[in-house]
N, C-alpha and C. Protein backbone atom coordinates (compact mmCIF):
# COMPACT_ATOMS: atom_id res chain seq x y z
N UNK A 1 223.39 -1.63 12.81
CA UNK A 1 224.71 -1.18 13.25
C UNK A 1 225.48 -0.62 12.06
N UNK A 2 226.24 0.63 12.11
CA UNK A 2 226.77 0.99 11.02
C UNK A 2 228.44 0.44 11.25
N UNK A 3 228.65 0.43 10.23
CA UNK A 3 230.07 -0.31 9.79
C UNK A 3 231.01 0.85 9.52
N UNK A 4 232.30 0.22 9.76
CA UNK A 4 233.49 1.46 9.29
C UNK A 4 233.40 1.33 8.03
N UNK A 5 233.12 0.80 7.24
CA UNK A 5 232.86 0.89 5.71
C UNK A 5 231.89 2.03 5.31
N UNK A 6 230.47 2.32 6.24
CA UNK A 6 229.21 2.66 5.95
C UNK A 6 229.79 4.03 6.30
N UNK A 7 230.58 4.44 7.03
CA UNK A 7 231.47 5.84 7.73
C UNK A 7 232.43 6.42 6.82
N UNK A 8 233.52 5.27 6.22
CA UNK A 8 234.28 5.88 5.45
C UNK A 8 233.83 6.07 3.96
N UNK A 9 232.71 5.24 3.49
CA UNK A 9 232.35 5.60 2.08
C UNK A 9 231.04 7.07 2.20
N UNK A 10 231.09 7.76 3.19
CA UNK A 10 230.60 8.78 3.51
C UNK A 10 231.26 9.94 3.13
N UNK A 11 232.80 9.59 3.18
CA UNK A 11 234.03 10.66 2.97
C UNK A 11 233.76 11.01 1.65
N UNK A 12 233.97 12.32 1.79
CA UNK A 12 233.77 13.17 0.53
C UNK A 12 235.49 13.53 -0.35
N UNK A 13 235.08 13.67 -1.57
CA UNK A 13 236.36 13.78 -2.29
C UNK A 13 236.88 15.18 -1.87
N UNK A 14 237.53 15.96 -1.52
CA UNK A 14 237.86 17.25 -1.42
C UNK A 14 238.02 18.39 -2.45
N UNK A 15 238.62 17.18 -3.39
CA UNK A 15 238.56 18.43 -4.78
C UNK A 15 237.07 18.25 -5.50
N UNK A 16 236.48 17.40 -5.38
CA UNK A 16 234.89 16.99 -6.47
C UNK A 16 234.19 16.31 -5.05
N UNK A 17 234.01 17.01 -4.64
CA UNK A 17 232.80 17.38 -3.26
C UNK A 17 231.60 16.06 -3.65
N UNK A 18 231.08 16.29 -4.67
CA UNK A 18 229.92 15.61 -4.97
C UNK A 18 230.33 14.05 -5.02
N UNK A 19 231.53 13.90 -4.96
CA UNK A 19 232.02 12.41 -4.76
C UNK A 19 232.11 11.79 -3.93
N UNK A 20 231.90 10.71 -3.20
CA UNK A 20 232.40 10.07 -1.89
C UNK A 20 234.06 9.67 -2.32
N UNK A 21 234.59 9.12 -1.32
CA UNK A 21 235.96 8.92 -1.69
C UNK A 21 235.59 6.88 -2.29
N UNK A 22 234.53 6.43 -2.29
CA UNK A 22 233.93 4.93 -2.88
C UNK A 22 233.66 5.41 -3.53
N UNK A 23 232.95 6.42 -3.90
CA UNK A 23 232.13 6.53 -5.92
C UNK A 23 233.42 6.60 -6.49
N UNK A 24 234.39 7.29 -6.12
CA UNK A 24 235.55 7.74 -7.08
C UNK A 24 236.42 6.78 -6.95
N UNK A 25 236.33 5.93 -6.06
CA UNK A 25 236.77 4.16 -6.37
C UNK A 25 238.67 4.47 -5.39
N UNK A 26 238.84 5.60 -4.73
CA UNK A 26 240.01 5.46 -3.72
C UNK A 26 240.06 4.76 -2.74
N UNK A 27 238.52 4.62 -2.18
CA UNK A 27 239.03 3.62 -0.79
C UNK A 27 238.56 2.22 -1.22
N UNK A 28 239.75 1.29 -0.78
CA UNK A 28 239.80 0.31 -1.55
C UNK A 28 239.60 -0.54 0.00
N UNK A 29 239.81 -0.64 1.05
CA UNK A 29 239.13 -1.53 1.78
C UNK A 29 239.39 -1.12 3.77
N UNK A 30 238.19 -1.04 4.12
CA UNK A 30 238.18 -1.10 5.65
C UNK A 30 238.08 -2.19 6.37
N UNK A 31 238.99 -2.56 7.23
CA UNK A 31 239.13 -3.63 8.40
C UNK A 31 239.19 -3.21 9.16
N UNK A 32 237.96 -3.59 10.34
CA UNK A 32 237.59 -3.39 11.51
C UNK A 32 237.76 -5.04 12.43
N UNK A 33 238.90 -4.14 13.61
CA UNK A 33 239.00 -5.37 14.58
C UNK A 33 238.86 -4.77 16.26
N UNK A 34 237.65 -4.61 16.39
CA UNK A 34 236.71 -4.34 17.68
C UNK A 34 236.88 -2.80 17.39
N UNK A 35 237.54 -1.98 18.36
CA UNK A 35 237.57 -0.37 18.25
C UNK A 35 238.32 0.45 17.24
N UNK A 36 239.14 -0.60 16.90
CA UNK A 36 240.03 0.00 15.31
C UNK A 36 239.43 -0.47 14.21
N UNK A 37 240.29 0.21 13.43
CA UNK A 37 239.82 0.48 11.94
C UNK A 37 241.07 0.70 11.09
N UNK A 38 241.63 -0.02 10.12
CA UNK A 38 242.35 0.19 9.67
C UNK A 38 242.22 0.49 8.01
N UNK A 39 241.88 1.46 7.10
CA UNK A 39 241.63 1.66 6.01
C UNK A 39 242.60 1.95 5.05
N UNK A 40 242.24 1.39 3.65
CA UNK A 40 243.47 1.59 2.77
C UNK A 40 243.04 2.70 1.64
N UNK A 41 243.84 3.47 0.92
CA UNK A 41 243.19 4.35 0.17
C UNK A 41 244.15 4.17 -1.01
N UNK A 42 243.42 4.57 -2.19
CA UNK A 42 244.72 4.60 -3.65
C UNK A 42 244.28 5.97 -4.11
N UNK A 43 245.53 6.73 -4.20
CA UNK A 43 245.45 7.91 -4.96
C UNK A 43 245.23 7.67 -6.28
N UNK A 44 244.44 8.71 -6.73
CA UNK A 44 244.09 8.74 -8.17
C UNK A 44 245.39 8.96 -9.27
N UNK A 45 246.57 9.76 -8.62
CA UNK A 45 248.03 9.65 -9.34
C UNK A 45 248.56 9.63 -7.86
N UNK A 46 249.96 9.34 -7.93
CA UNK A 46 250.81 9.35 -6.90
C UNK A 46 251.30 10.50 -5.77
N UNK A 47 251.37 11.12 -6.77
CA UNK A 47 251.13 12.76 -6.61
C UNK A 47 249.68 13.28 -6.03
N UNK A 48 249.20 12.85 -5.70
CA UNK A 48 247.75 13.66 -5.54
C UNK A 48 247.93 14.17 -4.38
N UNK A 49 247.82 15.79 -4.35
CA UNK A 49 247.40 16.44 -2.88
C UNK A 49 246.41 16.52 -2.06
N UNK A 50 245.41 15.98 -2.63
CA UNK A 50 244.06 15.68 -1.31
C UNK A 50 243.83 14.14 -0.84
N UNK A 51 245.56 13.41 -0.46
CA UNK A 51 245.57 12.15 0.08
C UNK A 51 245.19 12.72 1.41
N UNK A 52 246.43 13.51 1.69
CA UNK A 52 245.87 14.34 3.45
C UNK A 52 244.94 14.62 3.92
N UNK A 53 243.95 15.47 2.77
CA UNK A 53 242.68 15.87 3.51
C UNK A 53 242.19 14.46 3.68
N UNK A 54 242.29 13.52 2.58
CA UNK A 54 241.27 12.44 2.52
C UNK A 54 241.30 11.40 3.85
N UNK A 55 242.85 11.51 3.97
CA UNK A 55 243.50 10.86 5.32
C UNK A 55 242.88 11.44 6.61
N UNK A 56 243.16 12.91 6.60
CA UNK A 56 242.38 13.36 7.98
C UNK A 56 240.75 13.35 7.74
N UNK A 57 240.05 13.72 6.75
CA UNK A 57 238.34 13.10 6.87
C UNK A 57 238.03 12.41 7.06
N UNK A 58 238.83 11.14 6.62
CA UNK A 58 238.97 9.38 7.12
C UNK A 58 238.53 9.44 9.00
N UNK A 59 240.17 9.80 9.33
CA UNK A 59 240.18 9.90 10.75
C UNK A 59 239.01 10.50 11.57
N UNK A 60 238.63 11.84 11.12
CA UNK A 60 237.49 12.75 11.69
C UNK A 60 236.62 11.85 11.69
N UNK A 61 236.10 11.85 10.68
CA UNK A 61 234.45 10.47 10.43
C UNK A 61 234.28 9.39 11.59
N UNK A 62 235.93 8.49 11.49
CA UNK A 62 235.50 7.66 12.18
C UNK A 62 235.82 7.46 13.67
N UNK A 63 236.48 8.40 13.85
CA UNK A 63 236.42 8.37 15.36
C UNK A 63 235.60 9.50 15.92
N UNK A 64 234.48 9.90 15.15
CA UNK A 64 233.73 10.55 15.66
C UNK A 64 232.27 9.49 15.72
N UNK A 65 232.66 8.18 15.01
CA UNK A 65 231.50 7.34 14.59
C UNK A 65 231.89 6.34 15.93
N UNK A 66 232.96 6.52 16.92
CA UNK A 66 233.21 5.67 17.88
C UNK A 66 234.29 4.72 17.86
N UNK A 67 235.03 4.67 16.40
CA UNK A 67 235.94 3.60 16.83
C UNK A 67 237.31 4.56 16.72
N UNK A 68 237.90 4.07 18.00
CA UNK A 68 238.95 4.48 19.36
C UNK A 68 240.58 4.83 18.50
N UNK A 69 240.31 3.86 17.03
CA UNK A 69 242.38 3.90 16.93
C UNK A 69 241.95 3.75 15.44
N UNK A 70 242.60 4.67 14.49
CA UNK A 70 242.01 4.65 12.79
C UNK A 70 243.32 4.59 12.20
N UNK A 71 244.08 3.87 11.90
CA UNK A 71 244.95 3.74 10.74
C UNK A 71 244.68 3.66 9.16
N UNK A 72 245.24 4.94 8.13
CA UNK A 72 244.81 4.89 7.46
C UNK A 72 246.03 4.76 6.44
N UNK A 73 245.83 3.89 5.44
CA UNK A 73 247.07 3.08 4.90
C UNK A 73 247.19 3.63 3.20
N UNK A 74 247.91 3.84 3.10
CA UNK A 74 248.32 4.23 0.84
C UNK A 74 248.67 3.05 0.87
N UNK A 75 247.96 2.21 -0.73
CA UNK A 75 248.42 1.72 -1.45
C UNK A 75 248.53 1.98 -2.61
N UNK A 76 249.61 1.82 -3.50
CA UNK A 76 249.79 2.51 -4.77
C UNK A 76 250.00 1.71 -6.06
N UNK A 77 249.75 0.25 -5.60
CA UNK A 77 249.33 -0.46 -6.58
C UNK A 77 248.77 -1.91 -5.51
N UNK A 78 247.44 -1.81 -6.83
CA UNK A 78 247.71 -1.44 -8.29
C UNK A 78 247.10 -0.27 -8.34
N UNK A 79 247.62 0.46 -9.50
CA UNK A 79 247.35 1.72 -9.50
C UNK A 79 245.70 2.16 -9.62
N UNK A 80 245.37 3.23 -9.34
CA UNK A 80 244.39 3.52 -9.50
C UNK A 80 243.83 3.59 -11.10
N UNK A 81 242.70 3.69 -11.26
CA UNK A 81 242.39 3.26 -12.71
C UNK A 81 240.51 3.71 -12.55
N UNK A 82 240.35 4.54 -13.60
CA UNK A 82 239.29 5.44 -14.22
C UNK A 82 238.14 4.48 -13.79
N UNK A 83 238.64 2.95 -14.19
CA UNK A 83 237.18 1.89 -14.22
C UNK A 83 237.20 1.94 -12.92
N UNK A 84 237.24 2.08 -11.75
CA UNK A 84 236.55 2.06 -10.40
C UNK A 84 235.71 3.07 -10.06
N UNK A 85 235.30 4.16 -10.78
CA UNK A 85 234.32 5.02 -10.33
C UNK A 85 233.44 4.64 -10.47
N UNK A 86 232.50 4.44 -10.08
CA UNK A 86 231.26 3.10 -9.59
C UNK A 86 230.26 4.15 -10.71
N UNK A 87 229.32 3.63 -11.15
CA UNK A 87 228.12 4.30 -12.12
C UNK A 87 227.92 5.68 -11.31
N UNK A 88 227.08 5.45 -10.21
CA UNK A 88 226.73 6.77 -9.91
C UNK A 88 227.91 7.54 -9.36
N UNK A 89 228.86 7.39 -9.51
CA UNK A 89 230.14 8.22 -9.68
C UNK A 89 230.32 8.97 -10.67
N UNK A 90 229.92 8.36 -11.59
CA UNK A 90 230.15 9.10 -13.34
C UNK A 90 228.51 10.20 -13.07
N UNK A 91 227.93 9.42 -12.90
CA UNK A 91 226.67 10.53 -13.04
C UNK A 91 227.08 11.81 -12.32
N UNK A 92 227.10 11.43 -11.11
CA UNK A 92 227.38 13.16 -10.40
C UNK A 92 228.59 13.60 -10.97
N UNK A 93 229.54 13.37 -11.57
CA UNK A 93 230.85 13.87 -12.25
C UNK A 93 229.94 15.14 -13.39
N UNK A 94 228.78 13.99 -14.02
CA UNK A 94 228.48 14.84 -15.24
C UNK A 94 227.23 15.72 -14.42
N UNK A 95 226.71 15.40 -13.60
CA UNK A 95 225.21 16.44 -13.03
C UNK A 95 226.25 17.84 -12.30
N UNK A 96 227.47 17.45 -11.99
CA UNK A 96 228.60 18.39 -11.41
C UNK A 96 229.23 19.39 -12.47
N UNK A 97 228.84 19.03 -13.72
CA UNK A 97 229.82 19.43 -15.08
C UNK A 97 231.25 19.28 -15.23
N UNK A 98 231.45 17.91 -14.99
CA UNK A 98 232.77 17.57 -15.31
C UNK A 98 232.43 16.29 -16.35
N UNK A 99 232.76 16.17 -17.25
CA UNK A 99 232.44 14.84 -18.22
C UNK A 99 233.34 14.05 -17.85
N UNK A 100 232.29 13.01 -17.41
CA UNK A 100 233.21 11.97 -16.97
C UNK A 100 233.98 11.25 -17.86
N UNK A 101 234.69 10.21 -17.58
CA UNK A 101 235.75 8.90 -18.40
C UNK A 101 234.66 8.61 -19.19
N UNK A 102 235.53 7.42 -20.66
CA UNK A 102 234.58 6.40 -20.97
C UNK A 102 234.11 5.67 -19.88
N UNK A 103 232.96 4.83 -20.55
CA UNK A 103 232.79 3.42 -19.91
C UNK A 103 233.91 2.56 -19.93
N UNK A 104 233.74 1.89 -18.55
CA UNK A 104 234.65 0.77 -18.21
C UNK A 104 234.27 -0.16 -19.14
N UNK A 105 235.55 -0.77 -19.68
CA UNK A 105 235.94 -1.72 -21.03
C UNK A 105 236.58 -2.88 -20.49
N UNK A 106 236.73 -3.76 -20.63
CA UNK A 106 237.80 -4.67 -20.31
C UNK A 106 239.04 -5.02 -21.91
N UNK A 107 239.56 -4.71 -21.09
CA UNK A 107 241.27 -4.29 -22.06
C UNK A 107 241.82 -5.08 -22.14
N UNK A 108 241.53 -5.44 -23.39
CA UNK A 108 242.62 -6.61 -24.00
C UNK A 108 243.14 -6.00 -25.88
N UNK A 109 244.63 -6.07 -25.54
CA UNK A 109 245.07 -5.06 -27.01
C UNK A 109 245.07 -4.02 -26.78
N UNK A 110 244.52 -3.30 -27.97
CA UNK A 110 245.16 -2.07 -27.80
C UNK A 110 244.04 -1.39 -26.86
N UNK A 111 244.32 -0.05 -26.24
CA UNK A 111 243.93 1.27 -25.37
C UNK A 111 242.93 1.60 -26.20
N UNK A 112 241.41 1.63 -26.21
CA UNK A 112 240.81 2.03 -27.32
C UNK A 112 241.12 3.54 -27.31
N UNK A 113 241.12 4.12 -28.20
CA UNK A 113 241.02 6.01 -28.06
C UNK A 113 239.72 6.68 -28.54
N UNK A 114 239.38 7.71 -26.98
CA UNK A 114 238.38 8.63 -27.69
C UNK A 114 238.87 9.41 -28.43
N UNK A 115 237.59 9.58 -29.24
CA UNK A 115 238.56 11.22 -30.06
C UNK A 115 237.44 12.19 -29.87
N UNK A 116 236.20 12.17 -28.77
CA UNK A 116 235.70 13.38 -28.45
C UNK A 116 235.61 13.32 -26.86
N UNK A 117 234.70 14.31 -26.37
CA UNK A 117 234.69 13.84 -24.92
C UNK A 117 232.99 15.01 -25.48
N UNK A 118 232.10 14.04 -24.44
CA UNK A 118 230.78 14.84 -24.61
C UNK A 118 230.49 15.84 -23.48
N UNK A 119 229.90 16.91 -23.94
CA UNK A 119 229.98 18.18 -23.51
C UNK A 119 228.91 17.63 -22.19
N UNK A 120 228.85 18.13 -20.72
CA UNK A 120 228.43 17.56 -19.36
C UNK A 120 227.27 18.41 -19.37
N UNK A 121 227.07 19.76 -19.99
CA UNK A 121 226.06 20.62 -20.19
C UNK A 121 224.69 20.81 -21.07
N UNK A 122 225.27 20.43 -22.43
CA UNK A 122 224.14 20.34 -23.35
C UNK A 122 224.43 18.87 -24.63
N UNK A 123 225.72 18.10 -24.04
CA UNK A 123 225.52 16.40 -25.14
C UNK A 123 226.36 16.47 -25.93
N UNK A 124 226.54 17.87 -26.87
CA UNK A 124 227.36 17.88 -27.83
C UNK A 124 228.29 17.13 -27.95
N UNK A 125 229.16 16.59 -28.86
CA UNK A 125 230.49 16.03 -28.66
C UNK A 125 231.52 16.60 -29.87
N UNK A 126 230.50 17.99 -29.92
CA UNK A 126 231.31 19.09 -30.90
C UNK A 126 232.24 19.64 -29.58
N UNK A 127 233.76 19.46 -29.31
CA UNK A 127 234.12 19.86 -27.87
C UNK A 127 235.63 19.78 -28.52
N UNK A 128 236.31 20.65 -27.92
CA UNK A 128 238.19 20.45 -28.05
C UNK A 128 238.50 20.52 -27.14
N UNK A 129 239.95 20.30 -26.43
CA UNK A 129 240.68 20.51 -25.63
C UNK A 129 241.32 21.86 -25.48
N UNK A 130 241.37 22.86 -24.46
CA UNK A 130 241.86 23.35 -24.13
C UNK A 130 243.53 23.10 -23.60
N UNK A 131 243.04 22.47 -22.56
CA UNK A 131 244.52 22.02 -22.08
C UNK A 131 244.76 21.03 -21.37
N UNK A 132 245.47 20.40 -21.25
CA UNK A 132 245.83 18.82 -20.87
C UNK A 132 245.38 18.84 -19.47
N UNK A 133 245.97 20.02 -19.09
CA UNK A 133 245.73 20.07 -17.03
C UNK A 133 244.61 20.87 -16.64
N UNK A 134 243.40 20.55 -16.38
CA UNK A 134 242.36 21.76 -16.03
C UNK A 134 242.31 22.28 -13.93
N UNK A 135 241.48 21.99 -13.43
CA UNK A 135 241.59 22.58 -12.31
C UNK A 135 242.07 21.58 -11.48
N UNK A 136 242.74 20.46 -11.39
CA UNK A 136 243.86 19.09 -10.96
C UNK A 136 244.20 18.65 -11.84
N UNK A 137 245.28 18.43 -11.61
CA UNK A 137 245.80 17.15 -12.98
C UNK A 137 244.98 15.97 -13.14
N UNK A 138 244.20 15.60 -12.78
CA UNK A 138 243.33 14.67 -13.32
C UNK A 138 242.26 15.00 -13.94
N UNK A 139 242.18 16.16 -14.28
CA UNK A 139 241.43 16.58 -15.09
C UNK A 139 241.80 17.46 -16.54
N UNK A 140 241.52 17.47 -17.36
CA UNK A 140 241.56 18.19 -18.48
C UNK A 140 240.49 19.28 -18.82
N UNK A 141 241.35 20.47 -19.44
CA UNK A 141 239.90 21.17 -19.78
C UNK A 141 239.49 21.39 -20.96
N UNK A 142 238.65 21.45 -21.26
CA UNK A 142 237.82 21.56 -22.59
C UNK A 142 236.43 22.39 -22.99
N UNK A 143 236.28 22.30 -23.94
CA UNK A 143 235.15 23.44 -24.41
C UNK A 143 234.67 23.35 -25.21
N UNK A 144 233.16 23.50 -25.33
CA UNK A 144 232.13 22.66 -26.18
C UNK A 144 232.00 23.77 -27.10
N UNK A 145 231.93 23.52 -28.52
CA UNK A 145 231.65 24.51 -29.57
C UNK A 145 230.19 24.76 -29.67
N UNK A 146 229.53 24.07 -29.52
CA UNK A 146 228.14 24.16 -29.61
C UNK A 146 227.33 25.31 -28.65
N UNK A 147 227.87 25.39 -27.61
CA UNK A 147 227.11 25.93 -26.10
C UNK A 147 228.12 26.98 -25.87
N UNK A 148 229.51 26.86 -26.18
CA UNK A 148 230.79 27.52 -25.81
C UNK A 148 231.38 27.94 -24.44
N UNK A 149 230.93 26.83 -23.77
CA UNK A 149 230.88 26.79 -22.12
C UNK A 149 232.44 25.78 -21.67
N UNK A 150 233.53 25.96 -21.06
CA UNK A 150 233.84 25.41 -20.70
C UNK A 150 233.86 24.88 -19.96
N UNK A 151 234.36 23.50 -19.53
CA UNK A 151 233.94 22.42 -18.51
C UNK A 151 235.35 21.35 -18.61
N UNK A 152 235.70 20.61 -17.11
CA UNK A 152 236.56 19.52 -17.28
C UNK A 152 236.64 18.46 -17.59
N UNK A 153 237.17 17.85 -17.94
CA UNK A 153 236.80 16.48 -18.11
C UNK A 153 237.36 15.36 -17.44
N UNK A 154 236.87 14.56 -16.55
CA UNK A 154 238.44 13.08 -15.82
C UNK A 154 238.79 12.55 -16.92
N UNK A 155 240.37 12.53 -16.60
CA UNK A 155 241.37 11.89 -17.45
C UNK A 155 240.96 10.46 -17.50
N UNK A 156 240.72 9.67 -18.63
CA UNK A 156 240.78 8.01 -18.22
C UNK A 156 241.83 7.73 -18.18
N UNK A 157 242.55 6.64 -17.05
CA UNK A 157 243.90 6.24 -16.71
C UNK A 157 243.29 5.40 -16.02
């Protein structure tokens, strides 16, 4: 039997396609009580414009999967945070050419800081920043000196 969980972690990210809306760690939990479904989602910033699409793909999916009444709920804290993109989240980020976040750390003190981001194309971590905002604000863009290809990178937050 498939689950409203097994339906909604099917949902695709709208802006990074190759994501489910679970690899990228937004849907944070489905409750199913007989024909409903009530799901919660966390935007990646507060601001994010593909809550809607994500809201109506939600809906489409699962009442096309049979259950009758889909409430789909924002929560905005705790905030969303880089460490929920599940492993094979980061992989397709980078098989996609977007370099993903660090690895998830557990944070205690200070914020460690990168000071490169590795190139998603050929490894390098000969790479600068272009510009803070690349094709969403959760992304940055950047450009590998080595290959001279630009590519984005997810913001860690």
């Amino acid at each position: 039997m498939v689950t409203a969980w097994d339906v909604a972690s099917t949902v695709a990210d709208p802006e990074i396609p190759v994501l489910s809306i679970a690899d990228l760690g937004v849907l944070r939990e489905v409750r199913e009580d007989g024909d409903a479904v009530t799901v919660t989602i966390t935007p990646t910033y507060s601001g994010c414009p593909a809550m809607e699409t994500i809201r109506d793909d939600l809906v489409l999916a699962l009442t096309a999967a049979g259950f009758a009444r889909v409430d789909v709920r924002t929560a905005l804290a705790p905030a969303w945070t880089t460490d929920w993109i599940t492993p094979r989240g980061r992989e397709a980020l980078a098989a996609f050419g977007i370099a993903p976040p660090g690895a998830v750390t557990e944070r205690r003190g200070p914020i460690p800081l990168r000071l490169s981001v590795k190139c998603p194309r050929c490894g390098s971590l000969d790479t600068r920043e272009l510009a803070r905002f690349g094709s969403t604000s959760c992304k940055a863009l950047y450009q590998c000196r080595a290959c001279d290809e630009p590519f984005d990178h997810f913001k860690a937050h």
